[in-house]
PDB file of N, CA and C in Angstrom:
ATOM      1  N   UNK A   1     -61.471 -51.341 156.181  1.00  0.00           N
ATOM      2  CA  UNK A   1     -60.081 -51.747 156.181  1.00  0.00           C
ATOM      3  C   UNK A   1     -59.993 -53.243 155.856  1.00  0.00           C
ATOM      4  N   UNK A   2     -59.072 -53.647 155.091  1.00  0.00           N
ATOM      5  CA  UNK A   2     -59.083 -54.998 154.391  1.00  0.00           C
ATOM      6  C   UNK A   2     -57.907 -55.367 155.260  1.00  0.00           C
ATOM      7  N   UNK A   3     -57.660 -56.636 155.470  1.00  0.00           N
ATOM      8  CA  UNK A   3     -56.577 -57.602 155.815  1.00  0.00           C
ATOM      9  C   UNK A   3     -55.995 -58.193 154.627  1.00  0.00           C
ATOM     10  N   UNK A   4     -56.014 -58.053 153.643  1.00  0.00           N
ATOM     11  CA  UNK A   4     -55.263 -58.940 152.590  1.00  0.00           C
ATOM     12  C   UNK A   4     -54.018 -58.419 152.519  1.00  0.00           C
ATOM     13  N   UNK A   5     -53.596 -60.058 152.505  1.00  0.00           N
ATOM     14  CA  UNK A   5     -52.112 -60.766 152.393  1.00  0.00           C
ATOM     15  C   UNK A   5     -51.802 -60.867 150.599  1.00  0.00           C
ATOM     16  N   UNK A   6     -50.295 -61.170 150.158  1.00  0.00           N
ATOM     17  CA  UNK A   6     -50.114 -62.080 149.233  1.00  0.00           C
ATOM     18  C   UNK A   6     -49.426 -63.163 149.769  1.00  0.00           C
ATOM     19  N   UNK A   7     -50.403 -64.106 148.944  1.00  0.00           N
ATOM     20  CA  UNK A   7     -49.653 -65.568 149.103  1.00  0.00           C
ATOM     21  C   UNK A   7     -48.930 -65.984 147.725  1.00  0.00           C
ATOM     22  N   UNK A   8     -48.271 -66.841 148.035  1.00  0.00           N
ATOM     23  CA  UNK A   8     -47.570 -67.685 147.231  1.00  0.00           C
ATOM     24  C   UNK A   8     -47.994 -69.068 147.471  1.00  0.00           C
ATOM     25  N   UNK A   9     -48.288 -69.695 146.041  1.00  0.00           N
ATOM     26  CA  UNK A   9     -48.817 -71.159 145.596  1.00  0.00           C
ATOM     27  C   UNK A   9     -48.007 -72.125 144.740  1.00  0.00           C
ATOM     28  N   UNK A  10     -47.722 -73.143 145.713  1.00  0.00           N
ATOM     29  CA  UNK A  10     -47.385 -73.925 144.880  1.00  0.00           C
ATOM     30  C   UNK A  10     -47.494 -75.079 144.880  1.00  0.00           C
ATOM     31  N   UNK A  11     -47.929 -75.793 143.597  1.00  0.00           N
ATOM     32  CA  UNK A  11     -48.719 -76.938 143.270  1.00  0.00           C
ATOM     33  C   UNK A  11     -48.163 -77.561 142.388  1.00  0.00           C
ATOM     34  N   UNK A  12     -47.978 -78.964 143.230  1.00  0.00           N
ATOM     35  CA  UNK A  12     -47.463 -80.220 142.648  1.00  0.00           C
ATOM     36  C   UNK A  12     -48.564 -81.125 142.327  1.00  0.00           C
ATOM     37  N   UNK A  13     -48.479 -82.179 140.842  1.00  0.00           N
ATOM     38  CA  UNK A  13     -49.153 -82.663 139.997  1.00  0.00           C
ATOM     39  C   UNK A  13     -48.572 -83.159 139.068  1.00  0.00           C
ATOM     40  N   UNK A  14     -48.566 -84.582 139.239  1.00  0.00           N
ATOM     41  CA  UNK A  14     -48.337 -85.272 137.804  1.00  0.00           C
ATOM     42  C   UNK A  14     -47.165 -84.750 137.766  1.00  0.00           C
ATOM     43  N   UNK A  15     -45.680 -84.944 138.575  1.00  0.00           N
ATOM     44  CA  UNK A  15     -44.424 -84.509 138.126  1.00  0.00           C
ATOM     45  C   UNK A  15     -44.109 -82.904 137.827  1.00  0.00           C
ATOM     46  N   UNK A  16     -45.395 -82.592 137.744  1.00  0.00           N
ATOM     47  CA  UNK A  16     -45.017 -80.956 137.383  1.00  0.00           C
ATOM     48  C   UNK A  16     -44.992 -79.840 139.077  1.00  0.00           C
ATOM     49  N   UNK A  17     -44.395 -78.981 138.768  1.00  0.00           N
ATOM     50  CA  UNK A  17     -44.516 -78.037 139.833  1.00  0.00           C
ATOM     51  C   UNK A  17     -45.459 -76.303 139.255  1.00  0.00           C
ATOM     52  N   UNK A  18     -45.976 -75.878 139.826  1.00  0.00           N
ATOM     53  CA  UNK A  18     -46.795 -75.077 139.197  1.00  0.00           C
ATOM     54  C   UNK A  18     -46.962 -73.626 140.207  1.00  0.00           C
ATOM     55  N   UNK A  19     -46.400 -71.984 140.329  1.00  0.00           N
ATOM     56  CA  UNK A  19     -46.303 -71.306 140.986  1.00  0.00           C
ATOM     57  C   UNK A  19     -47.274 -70.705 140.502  1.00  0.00           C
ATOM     58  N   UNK A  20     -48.415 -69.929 141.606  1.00  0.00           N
ATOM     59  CA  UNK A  20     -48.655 -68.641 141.211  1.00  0.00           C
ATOM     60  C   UNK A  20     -48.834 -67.811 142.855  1.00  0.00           C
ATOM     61  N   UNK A  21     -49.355 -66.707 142.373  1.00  0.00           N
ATOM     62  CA  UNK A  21     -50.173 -66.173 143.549  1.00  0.00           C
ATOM     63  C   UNK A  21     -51.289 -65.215 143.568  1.00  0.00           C
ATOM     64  N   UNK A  22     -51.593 -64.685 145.134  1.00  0.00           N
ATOM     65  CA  UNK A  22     -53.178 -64.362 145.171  1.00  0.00           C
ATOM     66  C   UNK A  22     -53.239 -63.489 146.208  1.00  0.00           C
ATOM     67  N   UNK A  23     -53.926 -62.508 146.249  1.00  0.00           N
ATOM     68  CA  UNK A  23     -54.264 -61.803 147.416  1.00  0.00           C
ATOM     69  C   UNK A  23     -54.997 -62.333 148.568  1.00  0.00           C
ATOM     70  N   UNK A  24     -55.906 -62.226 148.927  1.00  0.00           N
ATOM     71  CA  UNK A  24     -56.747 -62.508 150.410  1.00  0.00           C
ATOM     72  C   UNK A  24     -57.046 -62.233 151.511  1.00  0.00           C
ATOM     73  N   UNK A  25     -58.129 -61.988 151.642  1.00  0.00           N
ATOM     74  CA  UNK A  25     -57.933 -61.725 153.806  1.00  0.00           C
ATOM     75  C   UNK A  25     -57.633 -63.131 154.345  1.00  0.00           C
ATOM     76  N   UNK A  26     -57.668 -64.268 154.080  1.00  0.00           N
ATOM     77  CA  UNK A  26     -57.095 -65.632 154.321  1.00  0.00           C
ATOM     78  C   UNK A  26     -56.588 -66.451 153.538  1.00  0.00           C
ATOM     79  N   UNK A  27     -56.216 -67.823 153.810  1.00  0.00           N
ATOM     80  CA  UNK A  27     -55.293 -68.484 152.799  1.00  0.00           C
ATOM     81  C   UNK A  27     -56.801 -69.133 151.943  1.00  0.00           C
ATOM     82  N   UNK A  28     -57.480 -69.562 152.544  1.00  0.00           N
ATOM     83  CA  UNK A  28     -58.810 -69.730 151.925  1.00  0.00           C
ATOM     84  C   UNK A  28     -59.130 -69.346 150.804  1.00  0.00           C
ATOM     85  N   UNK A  29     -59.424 -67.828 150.903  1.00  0.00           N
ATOM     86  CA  UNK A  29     -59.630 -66.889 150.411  1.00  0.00           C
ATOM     87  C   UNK A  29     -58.637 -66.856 149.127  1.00  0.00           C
ATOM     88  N   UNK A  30     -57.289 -66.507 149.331  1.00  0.00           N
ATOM     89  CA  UNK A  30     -56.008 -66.259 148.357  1.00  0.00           C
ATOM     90  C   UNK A  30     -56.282 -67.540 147.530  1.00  0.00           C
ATOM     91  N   UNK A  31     -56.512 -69.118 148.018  1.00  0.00           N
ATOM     92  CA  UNK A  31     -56.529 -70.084 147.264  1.00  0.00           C
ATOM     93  C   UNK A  31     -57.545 -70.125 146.168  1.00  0.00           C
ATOM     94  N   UNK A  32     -58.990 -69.818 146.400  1.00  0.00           N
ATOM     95  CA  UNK A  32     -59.994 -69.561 145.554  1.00  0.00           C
ATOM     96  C   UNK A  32     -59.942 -68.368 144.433  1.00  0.00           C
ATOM     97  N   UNK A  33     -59.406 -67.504 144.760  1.00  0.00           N
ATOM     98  CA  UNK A  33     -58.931 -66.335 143.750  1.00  0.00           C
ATOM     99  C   UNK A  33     -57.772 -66.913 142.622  1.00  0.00           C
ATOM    100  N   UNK A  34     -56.765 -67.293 143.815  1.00  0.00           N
ATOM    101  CA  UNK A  34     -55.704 -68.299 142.592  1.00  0.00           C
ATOM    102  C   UNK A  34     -56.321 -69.615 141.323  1.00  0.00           C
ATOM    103  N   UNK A  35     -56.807 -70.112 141.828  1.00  0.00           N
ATOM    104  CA  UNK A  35     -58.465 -71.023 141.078  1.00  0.00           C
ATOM    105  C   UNK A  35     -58.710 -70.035 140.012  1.00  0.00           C
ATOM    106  N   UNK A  36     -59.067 -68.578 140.662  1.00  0.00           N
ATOM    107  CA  UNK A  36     -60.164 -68.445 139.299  1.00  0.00           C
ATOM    108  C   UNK A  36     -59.683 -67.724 138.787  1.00  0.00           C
ATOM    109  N   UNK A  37     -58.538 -67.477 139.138  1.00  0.00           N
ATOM    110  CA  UNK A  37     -57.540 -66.751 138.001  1.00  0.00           C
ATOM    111  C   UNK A  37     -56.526 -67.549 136.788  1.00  0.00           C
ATOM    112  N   UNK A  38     -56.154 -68.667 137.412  1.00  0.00           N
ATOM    113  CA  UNK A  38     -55.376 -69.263 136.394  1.00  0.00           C
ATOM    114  C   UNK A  38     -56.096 -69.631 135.084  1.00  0.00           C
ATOM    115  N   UNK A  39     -55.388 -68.940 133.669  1.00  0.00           N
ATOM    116  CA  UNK A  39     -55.754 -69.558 132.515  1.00  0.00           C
ATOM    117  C   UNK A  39     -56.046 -70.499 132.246  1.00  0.00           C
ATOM    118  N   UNK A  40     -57.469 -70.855 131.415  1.00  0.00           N
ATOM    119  CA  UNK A  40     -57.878 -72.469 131.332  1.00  0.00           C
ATOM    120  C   UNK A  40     -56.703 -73.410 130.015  1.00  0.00           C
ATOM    121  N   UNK A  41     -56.072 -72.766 129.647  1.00  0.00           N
ATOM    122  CA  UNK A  41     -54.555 -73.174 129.042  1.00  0.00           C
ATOM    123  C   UNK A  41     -53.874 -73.817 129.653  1.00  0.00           C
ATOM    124  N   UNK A  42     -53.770 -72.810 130.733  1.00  0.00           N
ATOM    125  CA  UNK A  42     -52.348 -73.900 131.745  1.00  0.00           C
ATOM    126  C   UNK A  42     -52.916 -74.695 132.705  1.00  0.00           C
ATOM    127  N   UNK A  43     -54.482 -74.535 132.971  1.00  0.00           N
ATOM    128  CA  UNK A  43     -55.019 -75.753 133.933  1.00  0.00           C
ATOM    129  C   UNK A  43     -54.828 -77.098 132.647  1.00  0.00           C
ATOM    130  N   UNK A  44     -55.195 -77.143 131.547  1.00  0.00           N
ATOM    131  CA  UNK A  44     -55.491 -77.632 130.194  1.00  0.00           C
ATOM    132  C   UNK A  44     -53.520 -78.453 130.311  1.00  0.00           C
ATOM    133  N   UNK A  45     -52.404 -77.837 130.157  1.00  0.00           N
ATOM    134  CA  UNK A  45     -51.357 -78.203 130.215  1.00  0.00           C
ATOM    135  C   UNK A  45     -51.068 -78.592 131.616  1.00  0.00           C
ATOM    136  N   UNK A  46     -51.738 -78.532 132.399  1.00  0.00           N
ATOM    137  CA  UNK A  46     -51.323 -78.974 133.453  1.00  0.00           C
ATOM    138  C   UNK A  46     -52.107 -80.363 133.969  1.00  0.00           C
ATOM    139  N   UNK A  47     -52.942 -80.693 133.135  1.00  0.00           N
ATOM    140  CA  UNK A  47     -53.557 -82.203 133.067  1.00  0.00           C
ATOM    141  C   UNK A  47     -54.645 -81.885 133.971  1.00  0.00           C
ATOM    142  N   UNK A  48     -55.592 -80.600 134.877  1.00  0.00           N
ATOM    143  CA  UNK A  48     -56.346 -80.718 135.854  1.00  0.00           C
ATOM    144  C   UNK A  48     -57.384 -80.033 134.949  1.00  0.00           C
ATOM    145  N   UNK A  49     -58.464 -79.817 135.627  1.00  0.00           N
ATOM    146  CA  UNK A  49     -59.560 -79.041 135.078  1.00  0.00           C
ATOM    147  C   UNK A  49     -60.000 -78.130 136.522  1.00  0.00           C
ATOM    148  N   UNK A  50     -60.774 -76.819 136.287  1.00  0.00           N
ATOM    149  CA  UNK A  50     -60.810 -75.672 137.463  1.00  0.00           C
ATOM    150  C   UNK A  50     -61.956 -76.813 138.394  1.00  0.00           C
ATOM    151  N   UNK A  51     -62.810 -77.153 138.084  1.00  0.00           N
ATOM    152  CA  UNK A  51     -63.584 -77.774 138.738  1.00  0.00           C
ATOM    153  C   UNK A  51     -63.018 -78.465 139.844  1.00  0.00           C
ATOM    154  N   UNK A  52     -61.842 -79.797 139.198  1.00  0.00           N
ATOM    155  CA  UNK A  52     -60.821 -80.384 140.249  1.00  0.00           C
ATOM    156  C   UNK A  52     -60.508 -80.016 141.540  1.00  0.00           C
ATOM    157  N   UNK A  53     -59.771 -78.370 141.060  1.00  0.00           N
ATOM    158  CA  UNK A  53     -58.854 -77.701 141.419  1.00  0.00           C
ATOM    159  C   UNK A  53     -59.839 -77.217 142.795  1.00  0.00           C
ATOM    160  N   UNK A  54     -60.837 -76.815 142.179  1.00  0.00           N
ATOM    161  CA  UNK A  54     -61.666 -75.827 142.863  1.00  0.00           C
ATOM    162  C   UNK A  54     -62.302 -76.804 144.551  1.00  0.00           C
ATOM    163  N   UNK A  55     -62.430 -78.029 144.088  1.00  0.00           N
ATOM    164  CA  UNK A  55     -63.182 -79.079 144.804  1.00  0.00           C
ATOM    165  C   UNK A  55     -61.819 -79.862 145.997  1.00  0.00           C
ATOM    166  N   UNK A  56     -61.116 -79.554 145.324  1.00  0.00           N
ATOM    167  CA  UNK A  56     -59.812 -79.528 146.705  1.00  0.00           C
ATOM    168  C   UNK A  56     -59.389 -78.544 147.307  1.00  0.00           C
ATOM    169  N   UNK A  57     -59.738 -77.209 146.758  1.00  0.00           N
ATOM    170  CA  UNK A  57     -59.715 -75.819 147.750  1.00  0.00           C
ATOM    171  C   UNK A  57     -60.835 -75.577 148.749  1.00  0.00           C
ATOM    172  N   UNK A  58     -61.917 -76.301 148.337  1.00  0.00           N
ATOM    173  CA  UNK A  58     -63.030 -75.979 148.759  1.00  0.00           C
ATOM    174  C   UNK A  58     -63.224 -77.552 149.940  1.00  0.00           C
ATOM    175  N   UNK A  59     -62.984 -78.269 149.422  1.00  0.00           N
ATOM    176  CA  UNK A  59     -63.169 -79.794 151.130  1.00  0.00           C
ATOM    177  C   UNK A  59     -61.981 -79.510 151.875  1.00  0.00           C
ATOM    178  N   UNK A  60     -60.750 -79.251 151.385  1.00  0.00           N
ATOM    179  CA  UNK A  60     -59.833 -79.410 152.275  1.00  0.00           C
ATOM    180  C   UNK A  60     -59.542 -78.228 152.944  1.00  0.00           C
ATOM    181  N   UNK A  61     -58.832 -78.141 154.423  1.00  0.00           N
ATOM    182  CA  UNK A  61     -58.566 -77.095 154.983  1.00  0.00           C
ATOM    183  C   UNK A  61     -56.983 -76.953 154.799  1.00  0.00           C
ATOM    184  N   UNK A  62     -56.391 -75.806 154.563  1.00  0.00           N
ATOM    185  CA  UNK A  62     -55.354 -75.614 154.879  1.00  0.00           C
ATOM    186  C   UNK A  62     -54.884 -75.933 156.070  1.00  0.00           C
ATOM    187  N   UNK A  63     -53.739 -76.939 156.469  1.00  0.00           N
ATOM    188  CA  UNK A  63     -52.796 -77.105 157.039  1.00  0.00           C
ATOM    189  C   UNK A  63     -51.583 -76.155 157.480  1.00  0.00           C
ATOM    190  N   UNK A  64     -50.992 -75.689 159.010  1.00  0.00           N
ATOM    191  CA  UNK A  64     -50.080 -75.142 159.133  1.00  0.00           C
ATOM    192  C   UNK A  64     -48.933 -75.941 159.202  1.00  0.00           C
ATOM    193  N   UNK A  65     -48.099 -75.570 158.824  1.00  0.00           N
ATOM    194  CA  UNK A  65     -46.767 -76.776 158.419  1.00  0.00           C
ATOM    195  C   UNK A  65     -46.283 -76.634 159.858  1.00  0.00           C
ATOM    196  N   UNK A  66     -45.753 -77.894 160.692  1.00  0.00           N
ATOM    197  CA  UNK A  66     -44.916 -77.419 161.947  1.00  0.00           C
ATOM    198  C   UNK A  66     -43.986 -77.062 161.868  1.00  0.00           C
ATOM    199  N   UNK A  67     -43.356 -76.438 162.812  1.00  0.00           N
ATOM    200  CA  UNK A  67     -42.315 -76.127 162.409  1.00  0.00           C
ATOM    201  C   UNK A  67     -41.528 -74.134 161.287  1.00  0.00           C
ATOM    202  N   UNK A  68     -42.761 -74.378 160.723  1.00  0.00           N
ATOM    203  CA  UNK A  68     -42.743 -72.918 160.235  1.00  0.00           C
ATOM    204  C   UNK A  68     -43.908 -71.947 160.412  1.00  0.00           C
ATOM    205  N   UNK A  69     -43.445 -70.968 159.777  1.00  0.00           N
ATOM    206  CA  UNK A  69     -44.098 -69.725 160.192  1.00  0.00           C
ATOM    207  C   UNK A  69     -44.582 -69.362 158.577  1.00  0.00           C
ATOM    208  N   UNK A  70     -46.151 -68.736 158.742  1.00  0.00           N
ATOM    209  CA  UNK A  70     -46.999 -68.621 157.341  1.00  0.00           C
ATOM    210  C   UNK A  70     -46.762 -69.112 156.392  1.00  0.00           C
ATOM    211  N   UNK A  71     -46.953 -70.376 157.002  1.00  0.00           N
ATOM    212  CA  UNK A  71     -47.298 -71.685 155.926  1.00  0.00           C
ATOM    213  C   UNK A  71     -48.165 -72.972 155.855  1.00  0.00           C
ATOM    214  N   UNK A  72     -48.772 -73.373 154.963  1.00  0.00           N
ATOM    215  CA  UNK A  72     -49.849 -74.091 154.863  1.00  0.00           C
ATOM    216  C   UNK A  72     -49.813 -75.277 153.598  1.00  0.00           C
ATOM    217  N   UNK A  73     -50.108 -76.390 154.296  1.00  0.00           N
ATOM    218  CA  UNK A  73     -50.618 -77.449 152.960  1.00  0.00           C
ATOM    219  C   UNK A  73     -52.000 -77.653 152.988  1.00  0.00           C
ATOM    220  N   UNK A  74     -52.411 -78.598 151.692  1.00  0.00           N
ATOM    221  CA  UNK A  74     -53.681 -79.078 151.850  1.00  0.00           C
ATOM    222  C   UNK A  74     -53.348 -80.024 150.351  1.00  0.00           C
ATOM    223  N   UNK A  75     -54.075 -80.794 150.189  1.00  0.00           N
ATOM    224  CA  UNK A  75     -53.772 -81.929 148.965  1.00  0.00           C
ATOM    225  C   UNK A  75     -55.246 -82.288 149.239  1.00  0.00           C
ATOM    226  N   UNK A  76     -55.150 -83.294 147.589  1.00  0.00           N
ATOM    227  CA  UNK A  76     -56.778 -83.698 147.182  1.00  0.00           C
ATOM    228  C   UNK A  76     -55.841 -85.109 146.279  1.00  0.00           C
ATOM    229  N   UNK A  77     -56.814 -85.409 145.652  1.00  0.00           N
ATOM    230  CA  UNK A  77     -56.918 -86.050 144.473  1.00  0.00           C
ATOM    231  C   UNK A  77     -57.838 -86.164 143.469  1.00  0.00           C
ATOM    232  N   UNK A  78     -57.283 -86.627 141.742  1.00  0.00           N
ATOM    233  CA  UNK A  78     -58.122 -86.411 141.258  1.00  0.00           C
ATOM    234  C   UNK A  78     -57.724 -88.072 140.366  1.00  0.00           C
ATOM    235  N   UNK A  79     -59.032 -88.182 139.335  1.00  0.00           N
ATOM    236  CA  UNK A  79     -58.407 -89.159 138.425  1.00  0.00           C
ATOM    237  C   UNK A  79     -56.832 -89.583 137.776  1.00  0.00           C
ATOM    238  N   UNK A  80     -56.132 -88.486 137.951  1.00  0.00           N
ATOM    239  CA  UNK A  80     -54.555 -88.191 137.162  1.00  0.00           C
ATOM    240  C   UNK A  80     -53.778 -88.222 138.694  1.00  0.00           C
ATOM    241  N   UNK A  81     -54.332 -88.261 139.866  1.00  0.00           N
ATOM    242  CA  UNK A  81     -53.031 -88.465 140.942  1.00  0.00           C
ATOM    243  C   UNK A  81     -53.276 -87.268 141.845  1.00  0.00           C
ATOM    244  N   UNK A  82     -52.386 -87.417 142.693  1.00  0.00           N
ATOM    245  CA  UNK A  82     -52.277 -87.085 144.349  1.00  0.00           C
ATOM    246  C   UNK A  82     -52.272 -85.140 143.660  1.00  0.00           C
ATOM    247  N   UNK A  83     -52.793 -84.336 143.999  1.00  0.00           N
ATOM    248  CA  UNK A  83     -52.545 -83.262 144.096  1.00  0.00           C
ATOM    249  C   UNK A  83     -52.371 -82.231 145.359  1.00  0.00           C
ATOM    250  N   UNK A  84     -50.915 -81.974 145.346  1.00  0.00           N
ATOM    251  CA  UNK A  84     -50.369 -81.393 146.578  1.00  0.00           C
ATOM    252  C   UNK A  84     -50.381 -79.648 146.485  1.00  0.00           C
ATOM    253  N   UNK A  85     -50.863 -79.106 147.398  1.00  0.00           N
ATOM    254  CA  UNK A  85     -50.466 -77.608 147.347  1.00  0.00           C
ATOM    255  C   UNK A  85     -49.860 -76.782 148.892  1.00  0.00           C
ATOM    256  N   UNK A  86     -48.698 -76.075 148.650  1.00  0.00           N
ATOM    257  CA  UNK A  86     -47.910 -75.730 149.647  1.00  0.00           C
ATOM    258  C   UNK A  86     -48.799 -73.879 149.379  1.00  0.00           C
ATOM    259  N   UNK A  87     -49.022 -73.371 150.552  1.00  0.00           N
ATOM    260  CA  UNK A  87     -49.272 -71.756 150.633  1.00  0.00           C
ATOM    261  C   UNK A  87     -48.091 -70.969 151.656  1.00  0.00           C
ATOM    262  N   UNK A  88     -47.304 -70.099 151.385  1.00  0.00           N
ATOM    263  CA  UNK A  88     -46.728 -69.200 151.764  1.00  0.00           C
ATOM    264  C   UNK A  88     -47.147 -67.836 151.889  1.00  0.00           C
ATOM    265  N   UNK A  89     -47.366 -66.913 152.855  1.00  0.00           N
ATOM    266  CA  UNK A  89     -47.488 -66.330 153.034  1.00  0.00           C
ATOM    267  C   UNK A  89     -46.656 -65.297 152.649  1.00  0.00           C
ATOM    268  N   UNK A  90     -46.543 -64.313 151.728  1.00  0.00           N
ATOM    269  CA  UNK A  90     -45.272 -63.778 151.230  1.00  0.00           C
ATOM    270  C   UNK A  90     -45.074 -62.125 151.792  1.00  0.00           C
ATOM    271  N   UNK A  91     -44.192 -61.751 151.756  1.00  0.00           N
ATOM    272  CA  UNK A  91     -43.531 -60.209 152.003  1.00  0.00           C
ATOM    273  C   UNK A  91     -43.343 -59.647 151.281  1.00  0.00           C
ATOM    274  N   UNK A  92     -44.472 -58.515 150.720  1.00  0.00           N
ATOM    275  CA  UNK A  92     -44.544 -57.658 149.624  1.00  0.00           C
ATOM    276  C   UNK A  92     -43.375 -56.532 149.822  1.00  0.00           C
ATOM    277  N   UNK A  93     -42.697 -56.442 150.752  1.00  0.00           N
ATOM    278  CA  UNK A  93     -42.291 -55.388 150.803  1.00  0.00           C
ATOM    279  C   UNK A  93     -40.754 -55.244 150.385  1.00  0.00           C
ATOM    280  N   UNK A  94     -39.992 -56.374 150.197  1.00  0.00           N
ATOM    281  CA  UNK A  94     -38.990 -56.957 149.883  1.00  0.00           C
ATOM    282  C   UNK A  94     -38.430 -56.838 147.900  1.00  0.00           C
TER     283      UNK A  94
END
């Protein structure tokens, strides 16, 4: 029996805002799948490279936001600026 969730991602960078999402048995988990799924196009238009991406999913821990319920930050940086990512926990059933 699996625990996977969908999450919802979203990642701020360089002025841009950037959605996707990911399955997971954790937000961990959902974040690294989202990584290795996004097209190297839109990492490419989005000024980051997967490596970046991957190296701020992987040191930083997700954060629970206070205040709300299944939700999480975590941010990095890279040469191009502050990279922020918000995780939501989403309701497939809706």
């Amino acid at each position: 029996m699996t625990n996977s969730r969908l999450y919802t991602i979203v990642l701020d960078y360089r002025g841009g805002t950037y959605i996707g999402q990911a399955s997971g048995d954790s937000v961990t988990a959902a974040l690294s799948q989202w990584v290795s799924k996004i097209p190297h196009k839109e990492l490419a238009g989005w000024g980051i490279t997967r490596d970046e991406l991957s190296e701020i999913v992987r040191s930083d821990e997700p954060v629970a936001l206070s205040g709300c319920v299944n939700t999480w930050c975590l941010s990095g940086s890279t040469n191009g600026g502050l990279v922020l990512i918000n995780v939501i926990a989403t309701d497939q059933s809706l």
